[in-house]
C-alpha atoms as a PDB file:
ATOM      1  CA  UNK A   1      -8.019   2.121  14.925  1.00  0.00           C
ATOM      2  CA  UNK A   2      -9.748   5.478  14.942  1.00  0.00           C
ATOM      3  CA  UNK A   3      -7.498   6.745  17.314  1.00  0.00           C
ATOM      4  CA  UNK A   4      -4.145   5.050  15.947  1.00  0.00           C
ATOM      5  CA  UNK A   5      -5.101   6.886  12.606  1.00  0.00           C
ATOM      6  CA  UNK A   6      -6.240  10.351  13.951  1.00  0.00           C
ATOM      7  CA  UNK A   7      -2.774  10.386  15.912  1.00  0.00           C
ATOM      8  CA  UNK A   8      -0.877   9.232  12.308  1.00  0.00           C
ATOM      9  CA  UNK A   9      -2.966  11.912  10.761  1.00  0.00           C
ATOM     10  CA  UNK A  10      -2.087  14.676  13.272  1.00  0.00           C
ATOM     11  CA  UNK A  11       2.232  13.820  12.742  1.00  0.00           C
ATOM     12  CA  UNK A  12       0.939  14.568   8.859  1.00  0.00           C
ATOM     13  CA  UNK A  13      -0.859  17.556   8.748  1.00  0.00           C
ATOM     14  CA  UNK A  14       2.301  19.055  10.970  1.00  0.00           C
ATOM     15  CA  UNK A  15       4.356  18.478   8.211  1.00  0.00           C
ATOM     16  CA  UNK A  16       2.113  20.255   5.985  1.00  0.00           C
ATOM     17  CA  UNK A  17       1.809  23.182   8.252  1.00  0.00           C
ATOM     18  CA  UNK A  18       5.573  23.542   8.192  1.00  0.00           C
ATOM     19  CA  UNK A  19       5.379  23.122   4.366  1.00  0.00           C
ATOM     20  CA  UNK A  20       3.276  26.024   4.386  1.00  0.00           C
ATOM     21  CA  UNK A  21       4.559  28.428   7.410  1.00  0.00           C
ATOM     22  CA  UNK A  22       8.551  27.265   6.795  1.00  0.00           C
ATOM     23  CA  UNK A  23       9.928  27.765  10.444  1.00  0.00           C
ATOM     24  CA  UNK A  24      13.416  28.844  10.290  1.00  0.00           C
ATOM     25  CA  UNK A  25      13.356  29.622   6.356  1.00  0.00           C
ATOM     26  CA  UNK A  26      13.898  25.700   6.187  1.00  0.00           C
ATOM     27  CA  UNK A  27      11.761  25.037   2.992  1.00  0.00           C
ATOM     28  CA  UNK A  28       9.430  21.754   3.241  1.00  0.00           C
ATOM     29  CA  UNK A  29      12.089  20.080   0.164  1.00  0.00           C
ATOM     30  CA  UNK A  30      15.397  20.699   2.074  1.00  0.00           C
ATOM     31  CA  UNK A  31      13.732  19.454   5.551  1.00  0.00           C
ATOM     32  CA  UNK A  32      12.150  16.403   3.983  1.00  0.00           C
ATOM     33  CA  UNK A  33      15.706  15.718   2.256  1.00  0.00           C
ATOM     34  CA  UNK A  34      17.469  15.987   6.068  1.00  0.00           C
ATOM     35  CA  UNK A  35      14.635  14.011   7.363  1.00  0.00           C
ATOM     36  CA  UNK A  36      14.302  11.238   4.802  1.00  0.00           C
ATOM     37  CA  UNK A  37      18.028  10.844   4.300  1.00  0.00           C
ATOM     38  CA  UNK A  38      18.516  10.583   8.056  1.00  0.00           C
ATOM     39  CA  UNK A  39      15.542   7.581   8.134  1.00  0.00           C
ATOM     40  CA  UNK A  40      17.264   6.020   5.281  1.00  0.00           C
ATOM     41  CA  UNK A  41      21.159   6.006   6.125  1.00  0.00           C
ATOM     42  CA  UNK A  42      20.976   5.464  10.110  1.00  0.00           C
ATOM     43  CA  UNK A  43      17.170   4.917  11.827  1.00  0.00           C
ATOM     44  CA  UNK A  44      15.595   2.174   9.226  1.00  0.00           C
ATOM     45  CA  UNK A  45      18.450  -0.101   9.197  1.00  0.00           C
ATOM     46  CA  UNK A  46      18.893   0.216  12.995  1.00  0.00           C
ATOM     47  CA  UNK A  47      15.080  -0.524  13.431  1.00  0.00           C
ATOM     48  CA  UNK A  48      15.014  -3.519  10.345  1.00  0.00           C
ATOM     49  CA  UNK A  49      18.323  -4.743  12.106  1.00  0.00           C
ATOM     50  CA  UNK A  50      16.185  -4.893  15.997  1.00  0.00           C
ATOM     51  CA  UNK A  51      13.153  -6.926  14.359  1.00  0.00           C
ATOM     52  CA  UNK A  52      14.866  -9.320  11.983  1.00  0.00           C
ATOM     53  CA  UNK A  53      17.107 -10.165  14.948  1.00  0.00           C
ATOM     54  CA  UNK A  54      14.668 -11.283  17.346  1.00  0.00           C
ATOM     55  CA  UNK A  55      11.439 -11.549  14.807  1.00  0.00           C
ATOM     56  CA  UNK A  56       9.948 -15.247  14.469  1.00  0.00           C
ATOM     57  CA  UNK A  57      11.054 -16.226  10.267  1.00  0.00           C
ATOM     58  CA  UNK A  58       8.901 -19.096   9.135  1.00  0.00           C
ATOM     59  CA  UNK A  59       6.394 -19.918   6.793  1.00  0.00           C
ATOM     60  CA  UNK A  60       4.719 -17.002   7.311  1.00  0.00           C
ATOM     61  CA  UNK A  61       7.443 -14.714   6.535  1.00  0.00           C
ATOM     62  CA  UNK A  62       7.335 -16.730   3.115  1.00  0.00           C
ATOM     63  CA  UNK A  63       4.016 -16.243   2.536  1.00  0.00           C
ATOM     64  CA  UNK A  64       3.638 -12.218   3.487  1.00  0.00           C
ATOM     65  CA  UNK A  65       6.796 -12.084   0.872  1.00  0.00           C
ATOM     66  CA  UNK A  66       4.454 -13.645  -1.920  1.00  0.00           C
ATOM     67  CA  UNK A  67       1.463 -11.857  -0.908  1.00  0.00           C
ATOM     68  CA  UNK A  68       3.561  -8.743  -1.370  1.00  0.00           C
ATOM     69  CA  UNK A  69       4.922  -9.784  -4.481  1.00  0.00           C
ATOM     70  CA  UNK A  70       1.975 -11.506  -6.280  1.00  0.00           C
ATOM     71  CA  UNK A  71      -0.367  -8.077  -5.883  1.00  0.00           C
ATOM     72  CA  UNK A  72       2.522  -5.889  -6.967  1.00  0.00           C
ATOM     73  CA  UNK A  73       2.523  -7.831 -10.036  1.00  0.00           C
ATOM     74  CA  UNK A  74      -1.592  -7.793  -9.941  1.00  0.00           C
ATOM     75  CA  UNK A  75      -2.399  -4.350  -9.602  1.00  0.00           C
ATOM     76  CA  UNK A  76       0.651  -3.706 -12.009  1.00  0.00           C
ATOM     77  CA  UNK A  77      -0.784  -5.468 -14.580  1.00  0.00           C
ATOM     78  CA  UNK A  78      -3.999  -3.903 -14.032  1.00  0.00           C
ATOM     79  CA  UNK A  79      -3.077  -0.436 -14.053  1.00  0.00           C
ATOM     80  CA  UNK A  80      -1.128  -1.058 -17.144  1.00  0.00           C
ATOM     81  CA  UNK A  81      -4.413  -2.335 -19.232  1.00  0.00           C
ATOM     82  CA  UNK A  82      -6.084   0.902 -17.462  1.00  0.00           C
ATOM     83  CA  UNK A  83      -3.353   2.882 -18.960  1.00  0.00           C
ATOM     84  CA  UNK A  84      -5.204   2.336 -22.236  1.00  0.00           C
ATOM     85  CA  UNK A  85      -8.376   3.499 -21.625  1.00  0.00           C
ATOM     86  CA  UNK A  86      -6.914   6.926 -19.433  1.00  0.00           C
ATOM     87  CA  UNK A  87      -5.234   8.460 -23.003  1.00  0.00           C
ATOM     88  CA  UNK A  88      -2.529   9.385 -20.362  1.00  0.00           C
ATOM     89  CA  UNK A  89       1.300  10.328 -22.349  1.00  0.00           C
ATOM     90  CA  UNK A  90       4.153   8.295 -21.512  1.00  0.00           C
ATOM     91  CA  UNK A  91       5.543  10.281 -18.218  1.00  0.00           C
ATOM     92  CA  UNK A  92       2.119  10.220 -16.907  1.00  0.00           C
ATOM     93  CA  UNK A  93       1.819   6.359 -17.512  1.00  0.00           C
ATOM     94  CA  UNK A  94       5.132   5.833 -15.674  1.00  0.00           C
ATOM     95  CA  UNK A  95       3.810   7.773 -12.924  1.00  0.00           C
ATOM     96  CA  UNK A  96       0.858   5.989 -12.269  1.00  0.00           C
ATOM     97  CA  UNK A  97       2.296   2.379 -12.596  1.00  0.00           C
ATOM     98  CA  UNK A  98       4.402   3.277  -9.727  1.00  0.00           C
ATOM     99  CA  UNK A  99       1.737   5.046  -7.658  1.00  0.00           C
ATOM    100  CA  UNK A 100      -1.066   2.117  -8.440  1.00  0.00           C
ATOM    101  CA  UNK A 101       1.493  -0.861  -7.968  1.00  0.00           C
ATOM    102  CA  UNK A 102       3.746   0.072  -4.765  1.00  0.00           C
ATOM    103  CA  UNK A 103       2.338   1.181  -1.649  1.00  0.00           C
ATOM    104  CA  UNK A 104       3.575   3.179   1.355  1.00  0.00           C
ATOM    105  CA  UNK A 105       4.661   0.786   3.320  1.00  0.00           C
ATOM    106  CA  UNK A 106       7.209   1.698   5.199  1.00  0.00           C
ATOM    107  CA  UNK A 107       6.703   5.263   5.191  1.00  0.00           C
ATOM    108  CA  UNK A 108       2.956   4.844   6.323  1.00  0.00           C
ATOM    109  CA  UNK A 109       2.548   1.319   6.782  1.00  0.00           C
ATOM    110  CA  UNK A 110       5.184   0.765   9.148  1.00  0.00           C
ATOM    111  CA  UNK A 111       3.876   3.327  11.790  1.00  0.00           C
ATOM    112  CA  UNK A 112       0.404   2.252  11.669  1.00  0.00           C
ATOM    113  CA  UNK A 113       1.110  -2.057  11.871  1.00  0.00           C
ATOM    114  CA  UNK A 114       3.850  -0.863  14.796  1.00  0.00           C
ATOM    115  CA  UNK A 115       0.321   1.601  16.880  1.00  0.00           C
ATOM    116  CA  UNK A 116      -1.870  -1.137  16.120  1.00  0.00           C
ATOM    117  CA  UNK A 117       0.507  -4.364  16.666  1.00  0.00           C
ATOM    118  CA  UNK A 118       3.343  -3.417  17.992  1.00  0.00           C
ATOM    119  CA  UNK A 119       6.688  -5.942  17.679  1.00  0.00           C
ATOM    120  CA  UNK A 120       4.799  -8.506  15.511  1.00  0.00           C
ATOM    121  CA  UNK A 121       3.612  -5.335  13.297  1.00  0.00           C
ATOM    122  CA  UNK A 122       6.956  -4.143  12.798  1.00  0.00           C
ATOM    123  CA  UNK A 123       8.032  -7.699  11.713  1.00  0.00           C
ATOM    124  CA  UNK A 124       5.071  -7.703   9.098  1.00  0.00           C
ATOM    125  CA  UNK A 125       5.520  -4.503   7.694  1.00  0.00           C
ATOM    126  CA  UNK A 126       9.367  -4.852   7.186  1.00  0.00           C
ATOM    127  CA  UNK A 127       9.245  -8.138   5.649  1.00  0.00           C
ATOM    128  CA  UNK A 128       6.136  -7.243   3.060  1.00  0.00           C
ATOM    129  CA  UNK A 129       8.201  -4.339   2.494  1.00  0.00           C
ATOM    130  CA  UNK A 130      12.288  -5.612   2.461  1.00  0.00           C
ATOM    131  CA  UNK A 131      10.997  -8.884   1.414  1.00  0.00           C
ATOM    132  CA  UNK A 132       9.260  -8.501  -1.776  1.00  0.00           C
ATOM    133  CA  UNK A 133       8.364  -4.508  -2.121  1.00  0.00           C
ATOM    134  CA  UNK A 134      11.713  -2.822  -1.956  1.00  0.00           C
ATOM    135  CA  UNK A 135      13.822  -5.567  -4.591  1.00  0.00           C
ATOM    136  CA  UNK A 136      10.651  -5.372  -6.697  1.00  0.00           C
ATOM    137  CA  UNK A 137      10.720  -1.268  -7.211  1.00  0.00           C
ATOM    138  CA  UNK A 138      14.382  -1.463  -7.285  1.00  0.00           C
ATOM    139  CA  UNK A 139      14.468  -3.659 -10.151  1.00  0.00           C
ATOM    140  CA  UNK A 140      11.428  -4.135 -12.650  1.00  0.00           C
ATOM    141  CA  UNK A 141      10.234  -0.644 -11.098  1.00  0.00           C
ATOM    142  CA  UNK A 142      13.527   0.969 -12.408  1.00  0.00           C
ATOM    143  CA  UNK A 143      12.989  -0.969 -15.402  1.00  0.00           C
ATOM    144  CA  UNK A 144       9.503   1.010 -15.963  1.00  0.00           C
ATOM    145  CA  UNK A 145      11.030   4.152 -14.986  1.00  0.00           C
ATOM    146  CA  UNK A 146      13.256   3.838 -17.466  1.00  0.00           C
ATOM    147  CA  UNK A 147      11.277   2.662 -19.863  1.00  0.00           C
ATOM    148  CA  UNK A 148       8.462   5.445 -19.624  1.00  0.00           C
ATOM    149  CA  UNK A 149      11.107   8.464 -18.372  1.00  0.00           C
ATOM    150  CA  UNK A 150      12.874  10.354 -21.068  1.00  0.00           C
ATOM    151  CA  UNK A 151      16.113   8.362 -21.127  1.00  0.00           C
ATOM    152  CA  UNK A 152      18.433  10.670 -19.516  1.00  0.00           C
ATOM    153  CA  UNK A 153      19.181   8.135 -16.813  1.00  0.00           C
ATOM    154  CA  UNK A 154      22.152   5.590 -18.239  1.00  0.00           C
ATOM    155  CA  UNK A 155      21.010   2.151 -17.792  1.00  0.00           C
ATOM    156  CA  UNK A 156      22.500   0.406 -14.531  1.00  0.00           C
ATOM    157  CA  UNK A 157      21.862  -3.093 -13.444  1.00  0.00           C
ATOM    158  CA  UNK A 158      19.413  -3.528 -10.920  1.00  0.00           C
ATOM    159  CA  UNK A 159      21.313  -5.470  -8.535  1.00  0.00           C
ATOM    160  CA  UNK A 160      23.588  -2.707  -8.409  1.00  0.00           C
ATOM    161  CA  UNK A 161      21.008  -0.624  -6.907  1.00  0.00           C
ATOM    162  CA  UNK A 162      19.692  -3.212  -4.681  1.00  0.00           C
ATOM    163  CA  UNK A 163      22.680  -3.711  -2.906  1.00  0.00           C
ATOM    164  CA  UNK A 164      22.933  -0.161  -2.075  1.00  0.00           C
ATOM    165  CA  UNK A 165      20.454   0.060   0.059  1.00  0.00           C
ATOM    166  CA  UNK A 166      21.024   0.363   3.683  1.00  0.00           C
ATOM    167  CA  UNK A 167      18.019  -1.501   5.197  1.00  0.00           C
ATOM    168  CA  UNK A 168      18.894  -4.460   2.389  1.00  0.00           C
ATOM    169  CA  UNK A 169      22.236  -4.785   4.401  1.00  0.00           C
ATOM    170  CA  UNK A 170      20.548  -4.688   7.477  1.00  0.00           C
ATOM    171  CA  UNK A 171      17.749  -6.783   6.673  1.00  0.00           C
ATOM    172  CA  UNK A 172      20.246  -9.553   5.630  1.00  0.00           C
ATOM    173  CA  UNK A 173      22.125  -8.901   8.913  1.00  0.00           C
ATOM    174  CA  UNK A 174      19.418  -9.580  10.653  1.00  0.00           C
ATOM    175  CA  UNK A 175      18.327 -12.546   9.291  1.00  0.00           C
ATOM    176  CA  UNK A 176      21.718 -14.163   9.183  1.00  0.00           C
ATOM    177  CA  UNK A 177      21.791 -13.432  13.229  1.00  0.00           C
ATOM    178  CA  UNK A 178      18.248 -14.977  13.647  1.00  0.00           C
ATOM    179  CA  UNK A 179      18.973 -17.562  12.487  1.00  0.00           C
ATOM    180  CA  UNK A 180      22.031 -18.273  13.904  1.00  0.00           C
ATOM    181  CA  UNK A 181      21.063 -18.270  17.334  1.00  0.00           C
ATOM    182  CA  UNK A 182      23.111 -15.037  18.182  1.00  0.00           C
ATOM    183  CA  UNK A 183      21.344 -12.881  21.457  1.00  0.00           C
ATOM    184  CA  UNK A 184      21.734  -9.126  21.484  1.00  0.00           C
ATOM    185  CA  UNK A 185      22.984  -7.663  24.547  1.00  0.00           C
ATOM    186  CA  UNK A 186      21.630  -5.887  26.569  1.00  0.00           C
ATOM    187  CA  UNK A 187      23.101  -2.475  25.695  1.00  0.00           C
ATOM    188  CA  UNK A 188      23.381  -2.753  21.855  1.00  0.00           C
ATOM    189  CA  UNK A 189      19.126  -3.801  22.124  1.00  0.00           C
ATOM    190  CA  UNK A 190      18.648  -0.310  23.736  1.00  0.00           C
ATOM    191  CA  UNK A 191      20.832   1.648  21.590  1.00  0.00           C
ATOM    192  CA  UNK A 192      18.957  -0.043  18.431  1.00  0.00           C
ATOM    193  CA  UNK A 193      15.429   0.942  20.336  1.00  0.00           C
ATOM    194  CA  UNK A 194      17.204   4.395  20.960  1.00  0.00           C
ATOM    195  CA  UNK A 195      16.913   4.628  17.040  1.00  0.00           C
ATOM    196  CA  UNK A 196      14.206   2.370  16.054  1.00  0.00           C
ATOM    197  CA  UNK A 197      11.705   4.608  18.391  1.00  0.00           C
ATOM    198  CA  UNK A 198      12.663   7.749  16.061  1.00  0.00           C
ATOM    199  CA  UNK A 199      11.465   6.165  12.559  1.00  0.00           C
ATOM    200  CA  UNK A 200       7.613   6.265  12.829  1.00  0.00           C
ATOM    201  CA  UNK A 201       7.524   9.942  13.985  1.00  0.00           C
ATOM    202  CA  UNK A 202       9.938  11.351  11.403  1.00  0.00           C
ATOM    203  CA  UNK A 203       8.811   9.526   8.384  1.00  0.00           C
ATOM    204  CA  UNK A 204       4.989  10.557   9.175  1.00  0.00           C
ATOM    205  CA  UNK A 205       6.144  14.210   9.413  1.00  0.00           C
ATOM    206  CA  UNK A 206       8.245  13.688   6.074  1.00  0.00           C
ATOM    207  CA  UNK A 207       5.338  12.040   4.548  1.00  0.00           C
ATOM    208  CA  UNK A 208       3.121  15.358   5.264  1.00  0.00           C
ATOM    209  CA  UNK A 209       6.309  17.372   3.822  1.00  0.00           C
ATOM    210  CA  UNK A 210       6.039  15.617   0.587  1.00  0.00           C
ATOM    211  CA  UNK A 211       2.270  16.326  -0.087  1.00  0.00           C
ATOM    212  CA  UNK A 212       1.349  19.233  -2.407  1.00  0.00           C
ATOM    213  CA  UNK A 213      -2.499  20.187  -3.433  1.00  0.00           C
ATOM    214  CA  UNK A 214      -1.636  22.228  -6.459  1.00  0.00           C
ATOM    215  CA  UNK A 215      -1.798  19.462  -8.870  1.00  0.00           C
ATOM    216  CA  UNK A 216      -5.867  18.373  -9.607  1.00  0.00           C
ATOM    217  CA  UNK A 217      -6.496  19.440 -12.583  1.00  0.00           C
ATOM    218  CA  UNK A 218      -9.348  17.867 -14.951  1.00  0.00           C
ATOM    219  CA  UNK A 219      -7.102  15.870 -17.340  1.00  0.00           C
ATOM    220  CA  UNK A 220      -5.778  14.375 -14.202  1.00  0.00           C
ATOM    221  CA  UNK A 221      -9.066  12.878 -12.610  1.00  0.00           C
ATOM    222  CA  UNK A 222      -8.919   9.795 -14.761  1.00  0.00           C
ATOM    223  CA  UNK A 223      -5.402   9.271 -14.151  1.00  0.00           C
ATOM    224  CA  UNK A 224      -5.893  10.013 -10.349  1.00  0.00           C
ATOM    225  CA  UNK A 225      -9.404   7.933 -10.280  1.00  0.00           C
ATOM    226  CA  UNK A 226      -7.463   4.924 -11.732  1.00  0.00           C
ATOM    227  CA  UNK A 227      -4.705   5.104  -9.077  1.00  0.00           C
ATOM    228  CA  UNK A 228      -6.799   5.285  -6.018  1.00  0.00           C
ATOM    229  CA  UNK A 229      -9.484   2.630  -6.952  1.00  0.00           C
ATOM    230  CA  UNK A 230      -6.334   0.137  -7.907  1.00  0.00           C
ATOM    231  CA  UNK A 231      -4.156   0.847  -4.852  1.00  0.00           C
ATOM    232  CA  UNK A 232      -6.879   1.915  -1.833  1.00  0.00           C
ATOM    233  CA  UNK A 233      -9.648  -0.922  -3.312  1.00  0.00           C
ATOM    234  CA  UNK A 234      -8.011  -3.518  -5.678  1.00  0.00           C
ATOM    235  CA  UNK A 235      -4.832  -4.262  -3.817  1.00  0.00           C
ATOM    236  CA  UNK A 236      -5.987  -4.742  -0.723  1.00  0.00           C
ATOM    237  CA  UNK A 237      -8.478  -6.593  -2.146  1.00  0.00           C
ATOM    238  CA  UNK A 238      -6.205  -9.069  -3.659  1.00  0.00           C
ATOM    239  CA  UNK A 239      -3.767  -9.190  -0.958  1.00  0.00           C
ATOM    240  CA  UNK A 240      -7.372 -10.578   1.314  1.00  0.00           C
ATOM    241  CA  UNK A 241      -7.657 -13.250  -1.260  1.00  0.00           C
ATOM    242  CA  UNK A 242      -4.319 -14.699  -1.100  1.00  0.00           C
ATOM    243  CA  UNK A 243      -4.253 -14.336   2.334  1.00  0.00           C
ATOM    244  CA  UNK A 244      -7.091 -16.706   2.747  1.00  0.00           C
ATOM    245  CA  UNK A 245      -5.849 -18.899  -0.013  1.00  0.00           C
ATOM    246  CA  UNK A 246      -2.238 -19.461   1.561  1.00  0.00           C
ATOM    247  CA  UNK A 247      -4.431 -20.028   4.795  1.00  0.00           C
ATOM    248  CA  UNK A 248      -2.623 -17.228   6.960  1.00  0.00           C
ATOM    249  CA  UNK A 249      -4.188 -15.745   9.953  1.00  0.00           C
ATOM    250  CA  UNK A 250      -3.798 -13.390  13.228  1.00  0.00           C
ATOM    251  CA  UNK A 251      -1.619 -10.459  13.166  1.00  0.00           C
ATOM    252  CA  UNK A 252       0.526 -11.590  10.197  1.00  0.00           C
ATOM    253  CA  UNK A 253      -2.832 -11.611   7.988  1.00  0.00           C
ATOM    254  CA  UNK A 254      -4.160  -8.745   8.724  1.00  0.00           C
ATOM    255  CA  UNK A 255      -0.876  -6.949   8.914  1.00  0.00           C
ATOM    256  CA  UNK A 256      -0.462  -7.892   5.808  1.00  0.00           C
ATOM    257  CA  UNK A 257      -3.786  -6.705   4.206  1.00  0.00           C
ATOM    258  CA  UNK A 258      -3.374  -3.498   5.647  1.00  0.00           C
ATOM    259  CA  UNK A 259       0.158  -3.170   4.460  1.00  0.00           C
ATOM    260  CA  UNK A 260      -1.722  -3.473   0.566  1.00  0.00           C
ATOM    261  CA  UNK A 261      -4.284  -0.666   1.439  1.00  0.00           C
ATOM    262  CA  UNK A 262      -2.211   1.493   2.111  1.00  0.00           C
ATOM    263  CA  UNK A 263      -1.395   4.661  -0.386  1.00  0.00           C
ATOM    264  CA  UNK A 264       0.349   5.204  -3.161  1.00  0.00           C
ATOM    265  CA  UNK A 265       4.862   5.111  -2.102  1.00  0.00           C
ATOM    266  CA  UNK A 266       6.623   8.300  -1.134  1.00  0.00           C
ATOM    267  CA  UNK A 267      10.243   6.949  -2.311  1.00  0.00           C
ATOM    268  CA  UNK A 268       8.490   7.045  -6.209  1.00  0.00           C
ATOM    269  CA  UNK A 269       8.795  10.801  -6.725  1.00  0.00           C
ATOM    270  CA  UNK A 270      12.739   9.984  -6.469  1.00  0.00           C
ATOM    271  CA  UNK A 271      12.196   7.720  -9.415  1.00  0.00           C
ATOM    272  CA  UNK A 272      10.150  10.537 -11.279  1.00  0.00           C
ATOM    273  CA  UNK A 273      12.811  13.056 -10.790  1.00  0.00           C
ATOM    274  CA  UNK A 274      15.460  10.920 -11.873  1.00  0.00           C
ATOM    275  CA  UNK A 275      13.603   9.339 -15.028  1.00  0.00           C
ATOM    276  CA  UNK A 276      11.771  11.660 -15.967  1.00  0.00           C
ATOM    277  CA  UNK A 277       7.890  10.804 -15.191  1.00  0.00           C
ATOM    278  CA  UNK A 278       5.320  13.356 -14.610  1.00  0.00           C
ATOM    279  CA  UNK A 279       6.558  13.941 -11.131  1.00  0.00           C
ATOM    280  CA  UNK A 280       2.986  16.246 -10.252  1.00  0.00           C
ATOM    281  CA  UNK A 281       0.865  13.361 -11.342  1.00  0.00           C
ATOM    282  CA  UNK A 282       2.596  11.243  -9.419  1.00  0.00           C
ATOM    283  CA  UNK A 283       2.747  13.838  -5.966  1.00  0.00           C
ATOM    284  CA  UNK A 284      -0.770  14.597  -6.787  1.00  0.00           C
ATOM    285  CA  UNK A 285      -1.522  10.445  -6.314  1.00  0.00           C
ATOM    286  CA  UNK A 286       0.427  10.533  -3.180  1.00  0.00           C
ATOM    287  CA  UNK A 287      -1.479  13.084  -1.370  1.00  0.00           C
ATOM    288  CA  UNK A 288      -4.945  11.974  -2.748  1.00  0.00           C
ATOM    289  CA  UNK A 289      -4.092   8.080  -1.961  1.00  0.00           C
ATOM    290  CA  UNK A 290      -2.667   9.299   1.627  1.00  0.00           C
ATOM    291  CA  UNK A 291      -6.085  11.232   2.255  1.00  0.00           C
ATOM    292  CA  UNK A 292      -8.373   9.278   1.607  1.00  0.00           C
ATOM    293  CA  UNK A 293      -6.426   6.251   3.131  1.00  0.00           C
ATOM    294  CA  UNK A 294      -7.341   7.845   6.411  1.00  0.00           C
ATOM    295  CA  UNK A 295     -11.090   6.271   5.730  1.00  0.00           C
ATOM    296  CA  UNK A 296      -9.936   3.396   3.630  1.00  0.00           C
ATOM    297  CA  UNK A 297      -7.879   1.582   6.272  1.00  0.00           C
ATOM    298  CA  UNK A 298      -9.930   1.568   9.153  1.00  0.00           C
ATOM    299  CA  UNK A 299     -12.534  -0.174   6.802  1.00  0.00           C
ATOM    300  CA  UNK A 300      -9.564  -2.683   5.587  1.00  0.00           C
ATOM    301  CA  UNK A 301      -8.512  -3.089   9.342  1.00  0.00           C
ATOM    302  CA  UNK A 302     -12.510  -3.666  10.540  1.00  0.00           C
ATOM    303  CA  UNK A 303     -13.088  -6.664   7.199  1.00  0.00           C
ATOM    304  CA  UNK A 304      -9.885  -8.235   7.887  1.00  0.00           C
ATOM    305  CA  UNK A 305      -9.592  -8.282  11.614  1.00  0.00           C
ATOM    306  CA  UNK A 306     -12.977  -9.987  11.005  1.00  0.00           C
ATOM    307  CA  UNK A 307     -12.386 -12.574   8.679  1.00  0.00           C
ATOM    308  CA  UNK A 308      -8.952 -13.333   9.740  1.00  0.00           C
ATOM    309  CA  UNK A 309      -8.321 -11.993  13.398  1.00  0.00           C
ATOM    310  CA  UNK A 310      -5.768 -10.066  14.619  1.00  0.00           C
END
């Protein structure tokens, strides 16, 4: 694990040094734009498509979806009566349901269940993500957005945005192939690995594009102290119990407390621009979350291998 997460660590920081040196002029927004919207359009659905196809679906695909979606719900609700105590104005609530509730898991997760696991980590991570994650942030998270944001954003129907979503498409693809018996050939496998292989790398770099260390400022260490103890401690905490509960074990299990502890989601600050939120509280989480993650998870990785192999 130490050496999976030094390596993950590594792809980061060189996306903060180019944040900070800008090779080629190329600013660290515009390349993380390029990079991101590359991931999103093309490389994620060609890697969700290669996993769904050949992944095992069964119960435990059920049960990493309500996992996923039971401490989303959790830690939402928790953050929310935190909310109360933090004296925190409406943009800066927004921004830390969002950062306490969803976690990185694609951006982060994905990388590090795929080093530690490989195939079968790839499967967990996409379904806790596709599964349950993803349609959760794309609905009731808008909904919050919305809610908190400053109401400049007309109100569009959250199935609406699902569906626009390339790796949705994909994911369903893939499924619907799975389970219909249908082998890949040969040369459309290696053109999907071709792609698949470019994910991890890129979205680590983005990830390190994305963080910024000029927002920690004292009336944000409650905020920021609330964020980290509910997604780096609580969630993954949660996800362990219902993991045990629902009697899952191996790979899946752990994959799937790991995918909990991991930090606070990159794809939020799109939701802060567009609503509204306190978009600095929330990129402030993000880099805090993502740092301190790299001690966090190897502890996560260490108590759940133990008590649930993998």
């Amino acid at each position: 694990m130490f050496s999976v997460m030094t390596q993950m660590g590594a792809l980061i920081v060189a996306g903060v040094g180019w944040r900070i040196l800008q090779p080629g002029g190329l600013d660290a927004e515009t390349t993380r734009r390029v990079l991101t919207t590359l991931v999103y359009y093309l490389l994620l659905p060609a890697l969700v498509l290669q996993v769904l196809w050949t992944a095992p679906l069964g119960l435990d695909s059920v049960r990493i979806a309500l996992v996923a979606g039971a401490t989303v719900l959790i830690t939402l609700a928790v953050t929310a009566g935190a909310c109360r105590a933090c004296t925190a104005d409406r943009a800066a609530v927004g921004a830390m349901l969002l950062a306490a509730a969803w976690p990185n898991a694609t951006y982060l997760g994905l990388p590090i269940l795929d080093s530690l696991f490989g195939e079968a980590g790839r499967a967990v991570a996409i379904q806790y993500d596709l599964f349950a994650c993803l349609p959760l942030v794309l609905t009731l998270g808008v909904v919050l957005a919305r809610r908190y944001g400053d109401g400049r954003m007309p109100a569009v129907h959250p199935l609406r945005g699902l569906l626009s979503v390339p790796s949705i498409w994909a994911a369903l693809a893939g499924v619907t192939l799975n389970l219909g018996g249908v082998p890949q050939t040969v040369w459309l496998e290696e053109w999907l690995g071709l792609l698949a292989d470019s994910v991890s790398p890129l979205m680590l770099f983005a990830l390190g594009l994305a963080l910024v260390f000029h927002r920690f400022h004292g009336r944000d260490a409650r905020p920021l102290a609330v964020v980290v103890g509910i997604q780096l401690l609580l969630a993954p905490a949660v996800a362990l119990g219902l993991v045990w509960l629902l009697g899952m074990e191996g790979i899946p299990a752990t994959g799937t407390v790991l995918e909990a502890a991991m930090p606070a989601m990159v794809l939020g600050l799109v939701f802060c621009d567009r609503f509204g939120l306190d978009t600095g509280l929330y990129a402030a989480a993000v880099t805090l979350t993502t740092a301190l993650s790299l001690v966090t998870l190897p502890l996560w990785f260490a108590l759940a291998g133990g008590l649930l192999g993998g």
